[in-house]
C-alpha atoms as a PDB file:
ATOM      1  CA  UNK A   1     -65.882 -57.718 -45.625  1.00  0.00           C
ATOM      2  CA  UNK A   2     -68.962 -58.492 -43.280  1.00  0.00           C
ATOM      3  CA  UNK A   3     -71.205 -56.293 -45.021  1.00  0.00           C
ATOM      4  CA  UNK A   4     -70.627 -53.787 -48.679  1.00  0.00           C
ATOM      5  CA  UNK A   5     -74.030 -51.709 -49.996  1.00  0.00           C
ATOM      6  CA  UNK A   6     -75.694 -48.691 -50.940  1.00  0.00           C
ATOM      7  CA  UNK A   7     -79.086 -47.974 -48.894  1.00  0.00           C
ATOM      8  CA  UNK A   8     -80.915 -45.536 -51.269  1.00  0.00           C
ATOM      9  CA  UNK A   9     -82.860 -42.689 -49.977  1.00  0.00           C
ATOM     10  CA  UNK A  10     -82.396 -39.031 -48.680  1.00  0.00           C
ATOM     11  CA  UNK A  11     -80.175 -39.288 -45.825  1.00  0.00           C
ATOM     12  CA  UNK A  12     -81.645 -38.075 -42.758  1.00  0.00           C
ATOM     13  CA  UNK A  13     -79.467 -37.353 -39.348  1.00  0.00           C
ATOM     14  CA  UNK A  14     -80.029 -38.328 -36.107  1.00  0.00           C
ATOM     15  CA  UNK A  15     -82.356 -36.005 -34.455  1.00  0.00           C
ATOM     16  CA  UNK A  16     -82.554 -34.773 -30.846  1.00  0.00           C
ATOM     17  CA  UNK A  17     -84.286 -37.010 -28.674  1.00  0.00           C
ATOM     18  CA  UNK A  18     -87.698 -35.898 -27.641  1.00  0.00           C
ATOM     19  CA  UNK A  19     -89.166 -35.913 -24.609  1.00  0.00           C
ATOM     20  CA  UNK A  20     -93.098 -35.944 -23.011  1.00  0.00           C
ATOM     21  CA  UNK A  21     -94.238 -36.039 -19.534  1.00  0.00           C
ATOM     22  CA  UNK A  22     -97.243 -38.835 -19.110  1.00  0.00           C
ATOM     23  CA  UNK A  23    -100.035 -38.223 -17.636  1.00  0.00           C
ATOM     24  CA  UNK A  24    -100.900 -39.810 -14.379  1.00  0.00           C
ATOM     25  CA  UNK A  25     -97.913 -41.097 -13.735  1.00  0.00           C
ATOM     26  CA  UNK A  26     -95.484 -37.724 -14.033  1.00  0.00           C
ATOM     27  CA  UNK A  27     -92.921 -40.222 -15.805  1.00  0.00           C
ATOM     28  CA  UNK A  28     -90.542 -38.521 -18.603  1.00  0.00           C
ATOM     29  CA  UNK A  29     -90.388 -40.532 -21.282  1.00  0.00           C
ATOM     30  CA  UNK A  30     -87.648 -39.678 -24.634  1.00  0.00           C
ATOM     31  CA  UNK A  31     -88.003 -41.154 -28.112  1.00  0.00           C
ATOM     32  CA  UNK A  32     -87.232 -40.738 -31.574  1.00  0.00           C
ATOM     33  CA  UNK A  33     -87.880 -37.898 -33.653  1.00  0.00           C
ATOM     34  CA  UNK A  34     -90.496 -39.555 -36.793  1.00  0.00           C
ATOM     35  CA  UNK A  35     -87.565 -38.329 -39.699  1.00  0.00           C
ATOM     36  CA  UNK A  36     -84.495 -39.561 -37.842  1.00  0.00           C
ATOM     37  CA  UNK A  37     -86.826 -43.100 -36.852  1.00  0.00           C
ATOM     38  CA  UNK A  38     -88.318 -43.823 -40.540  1.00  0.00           C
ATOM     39  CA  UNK A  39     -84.058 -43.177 -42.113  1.00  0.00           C
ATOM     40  CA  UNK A  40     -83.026 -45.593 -39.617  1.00  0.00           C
ATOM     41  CA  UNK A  41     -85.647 -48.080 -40.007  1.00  0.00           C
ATOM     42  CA  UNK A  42     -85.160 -47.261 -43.991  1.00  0.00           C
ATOM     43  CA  UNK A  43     -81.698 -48.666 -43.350  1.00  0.00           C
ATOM     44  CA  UNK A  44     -82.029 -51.760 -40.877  1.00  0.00           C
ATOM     45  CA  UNK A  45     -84.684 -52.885 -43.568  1.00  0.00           C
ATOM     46  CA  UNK A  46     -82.172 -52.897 -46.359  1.00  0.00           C
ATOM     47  CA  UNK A  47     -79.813 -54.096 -44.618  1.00  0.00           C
ATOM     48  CA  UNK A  48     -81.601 -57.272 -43.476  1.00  0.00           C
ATOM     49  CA  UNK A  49     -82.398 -57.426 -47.046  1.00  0.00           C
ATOM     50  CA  UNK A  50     -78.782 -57.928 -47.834  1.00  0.00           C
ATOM     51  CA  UNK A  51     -77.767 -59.933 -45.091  1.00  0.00           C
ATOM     52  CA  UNK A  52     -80.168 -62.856 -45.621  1.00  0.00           C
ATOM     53  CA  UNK A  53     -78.841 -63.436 -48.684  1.00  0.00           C
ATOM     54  CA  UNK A  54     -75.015 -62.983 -47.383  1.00  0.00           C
ATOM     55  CA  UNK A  55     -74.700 -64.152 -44.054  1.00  0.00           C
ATOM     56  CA  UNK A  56     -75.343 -66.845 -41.316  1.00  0.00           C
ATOM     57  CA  UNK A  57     -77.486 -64.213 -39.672  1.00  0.00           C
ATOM     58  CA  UNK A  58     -75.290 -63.804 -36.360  1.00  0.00           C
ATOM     59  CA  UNK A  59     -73.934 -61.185 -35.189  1.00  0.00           C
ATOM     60  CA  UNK A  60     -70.409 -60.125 -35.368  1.00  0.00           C
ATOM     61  CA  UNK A  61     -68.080 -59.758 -32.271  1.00  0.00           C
ATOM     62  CA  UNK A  62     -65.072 -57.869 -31.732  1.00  0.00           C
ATOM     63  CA  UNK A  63     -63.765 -54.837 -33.412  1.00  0.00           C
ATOM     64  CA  UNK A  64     -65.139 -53.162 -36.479  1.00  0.00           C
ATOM     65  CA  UNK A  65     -64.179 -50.455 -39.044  1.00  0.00           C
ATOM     66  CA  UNK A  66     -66.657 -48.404 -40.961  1.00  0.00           C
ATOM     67  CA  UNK A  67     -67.389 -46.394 -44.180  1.00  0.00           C
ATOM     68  CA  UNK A  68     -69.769 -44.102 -44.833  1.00  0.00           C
ATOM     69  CA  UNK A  69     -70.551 -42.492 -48.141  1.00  0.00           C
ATOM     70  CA  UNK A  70     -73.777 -40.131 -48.105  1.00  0.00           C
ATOM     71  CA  UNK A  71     -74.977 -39.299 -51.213  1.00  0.00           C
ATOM     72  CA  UNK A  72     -76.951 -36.442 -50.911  1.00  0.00           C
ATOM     73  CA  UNK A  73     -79.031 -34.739 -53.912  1.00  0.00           C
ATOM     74  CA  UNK A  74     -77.600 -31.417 -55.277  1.00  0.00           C
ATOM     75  CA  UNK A  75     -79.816 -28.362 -54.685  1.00  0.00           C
ATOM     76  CA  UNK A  76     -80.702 -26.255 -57.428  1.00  0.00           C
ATOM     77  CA  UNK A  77     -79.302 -23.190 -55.123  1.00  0.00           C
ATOM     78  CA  UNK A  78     -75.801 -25.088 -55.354  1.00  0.00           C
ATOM     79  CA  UNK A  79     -72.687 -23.306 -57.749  1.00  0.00           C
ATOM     80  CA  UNK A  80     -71.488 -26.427 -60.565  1.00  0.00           C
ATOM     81  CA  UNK A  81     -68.134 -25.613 -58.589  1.00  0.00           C
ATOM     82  CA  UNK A  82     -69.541 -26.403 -55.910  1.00  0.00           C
ATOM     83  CA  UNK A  83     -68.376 -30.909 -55.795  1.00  0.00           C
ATOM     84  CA  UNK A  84     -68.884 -31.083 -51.736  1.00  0.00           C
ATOM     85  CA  UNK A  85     -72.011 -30.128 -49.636  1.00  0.00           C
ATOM     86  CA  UNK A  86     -70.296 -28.136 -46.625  1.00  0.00           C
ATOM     87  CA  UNK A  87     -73.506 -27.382 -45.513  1.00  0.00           C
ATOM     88  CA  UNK A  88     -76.762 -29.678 -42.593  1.00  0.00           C
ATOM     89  CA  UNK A  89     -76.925 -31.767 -41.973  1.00  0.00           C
ATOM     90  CA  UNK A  90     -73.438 -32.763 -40.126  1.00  0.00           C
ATOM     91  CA  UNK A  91     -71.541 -35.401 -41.147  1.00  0.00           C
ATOM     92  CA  UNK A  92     -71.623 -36.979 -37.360  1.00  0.00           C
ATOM     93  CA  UNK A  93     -75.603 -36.973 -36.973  1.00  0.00           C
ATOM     94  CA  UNK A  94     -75.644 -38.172 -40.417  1.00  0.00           C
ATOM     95  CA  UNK A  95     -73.329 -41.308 -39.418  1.00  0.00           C
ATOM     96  CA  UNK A  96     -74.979 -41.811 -35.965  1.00  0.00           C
ATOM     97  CA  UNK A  97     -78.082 -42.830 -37.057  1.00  0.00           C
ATOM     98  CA  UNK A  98     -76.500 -45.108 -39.688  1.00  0.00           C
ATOM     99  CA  UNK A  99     -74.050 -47.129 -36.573  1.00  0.00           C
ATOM    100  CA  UNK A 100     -77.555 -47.039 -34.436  1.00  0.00           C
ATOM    101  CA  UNK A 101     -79.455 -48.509 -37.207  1.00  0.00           C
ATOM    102  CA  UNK A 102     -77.834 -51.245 -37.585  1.00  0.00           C
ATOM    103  CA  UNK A 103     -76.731 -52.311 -34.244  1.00  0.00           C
ATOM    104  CA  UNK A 104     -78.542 -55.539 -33.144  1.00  0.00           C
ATOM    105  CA  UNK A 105     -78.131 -56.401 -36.797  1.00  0.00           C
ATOM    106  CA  UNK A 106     -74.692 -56.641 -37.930  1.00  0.00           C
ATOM    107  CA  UNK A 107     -73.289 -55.711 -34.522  1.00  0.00           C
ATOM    108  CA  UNK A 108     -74.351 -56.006 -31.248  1.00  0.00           C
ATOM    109  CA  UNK A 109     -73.075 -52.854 -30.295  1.00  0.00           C
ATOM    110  CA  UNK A 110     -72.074 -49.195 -32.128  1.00  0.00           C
ATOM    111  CA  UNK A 111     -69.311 -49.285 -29.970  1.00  0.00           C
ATOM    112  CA  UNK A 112     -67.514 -52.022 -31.583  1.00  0.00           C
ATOM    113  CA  UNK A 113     -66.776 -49.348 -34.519  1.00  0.00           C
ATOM    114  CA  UNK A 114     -63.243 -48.174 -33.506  1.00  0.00           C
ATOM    115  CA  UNK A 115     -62.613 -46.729 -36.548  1.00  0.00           C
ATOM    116  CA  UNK A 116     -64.565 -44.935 -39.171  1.00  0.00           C
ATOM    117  CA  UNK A 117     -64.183 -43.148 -42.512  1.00  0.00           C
ATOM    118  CA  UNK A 118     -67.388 -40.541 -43.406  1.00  0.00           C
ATOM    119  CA  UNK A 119     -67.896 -38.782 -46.267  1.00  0.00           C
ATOM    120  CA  UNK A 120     -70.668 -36.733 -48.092  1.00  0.00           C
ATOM    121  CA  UNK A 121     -71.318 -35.665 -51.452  1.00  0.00           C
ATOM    122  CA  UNK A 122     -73.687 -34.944 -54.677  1.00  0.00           C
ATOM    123  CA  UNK A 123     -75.220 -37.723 -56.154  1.00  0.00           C
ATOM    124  CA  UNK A 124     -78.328 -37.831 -58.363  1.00  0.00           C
ATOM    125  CA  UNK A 125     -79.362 -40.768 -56.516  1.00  0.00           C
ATOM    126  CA  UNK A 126     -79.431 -39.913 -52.231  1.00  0.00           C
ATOM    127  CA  UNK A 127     -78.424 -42.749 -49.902  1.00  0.00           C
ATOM    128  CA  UNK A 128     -75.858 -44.313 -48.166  1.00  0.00           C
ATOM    129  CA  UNK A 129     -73.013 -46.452 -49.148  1.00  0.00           C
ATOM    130  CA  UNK A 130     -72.196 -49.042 -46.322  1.00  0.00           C
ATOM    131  CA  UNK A 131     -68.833 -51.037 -45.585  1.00  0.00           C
ATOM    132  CA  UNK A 132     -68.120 -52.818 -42.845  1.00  0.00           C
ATOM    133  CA  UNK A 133     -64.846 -54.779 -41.872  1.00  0.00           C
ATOM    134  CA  UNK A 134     -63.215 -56.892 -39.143  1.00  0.00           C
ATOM    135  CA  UNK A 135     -60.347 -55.922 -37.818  1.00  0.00           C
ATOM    136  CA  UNK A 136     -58.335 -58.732 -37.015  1.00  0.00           C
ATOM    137  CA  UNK A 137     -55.416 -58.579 -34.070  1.00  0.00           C
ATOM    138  CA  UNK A 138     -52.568 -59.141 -36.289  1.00  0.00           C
ATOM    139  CA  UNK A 139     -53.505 -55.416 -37.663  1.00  0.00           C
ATOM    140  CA  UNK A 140     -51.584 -52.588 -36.367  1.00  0.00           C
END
């Protein structure tokens, strides 16, 4: 296991990229929208948290599986038969902002996850649970 924790906070997903023209120079330039870049900063901070006390600080090569567990708060709106939230934001934003966040610090790429189990649901206390595993060439 290369890294095992729960991030707390109200997951947020990955947002659409904005964009601006600047002036003078006409160039387009895209960032972050401010929710999706505090979650994902949120995230890289606890996971360097965990990792210094964990790790030799490099990062890991080669190919990775994932799991994602987003705890997300129940609304008062929501039935008590109601267990799953089958409602925004997606599963795959949620997830994408997690992978981004913490590429350059566990990984040096997102693209390294080749496979990845996601999940949502209620929890008084919102975040994220994180795993992340190595998956050695003897695997099938």
């Amino acid at each position: 296991m290369i890294l095992d924790l729960r991030v707390y906070g109200f997951p947020v997903a990955q947002g659409r990229p904005r964009a601006f023209k600047m002036r003078g120079t006409g160039q387009i330039r895209v960032y972050d929208p401010a929710k999706s870049k505090n979650w994902k900063q949120d995230v890289k901070t606890q996971v360097l948290q965990k990792l210094a006390f964990t790790s030799d600080g490099g990062l890991v090569e080669g190919p990775l599986e994932g799991y994602l567990g987003f705890k997300m708060p129940r609304p008062k709106s929501a039935r008590k038969s109601d267990h799953y939230p089958a409602k925004r934001p997606d599963l795959e934003n949620l997830s994408k902002a997690v992978f981004d966040a913490m590429e350059g610090v566990v990984y040096k790429d997102d693209a390294q996850i080749v496979r990845a189990v996601l999940e949502k649901d209620y929890d008084p206390q919102p975040g994220v649970v994180i795993q992340v595993r190595a998956i050695g060439s003897a695997e099938s």
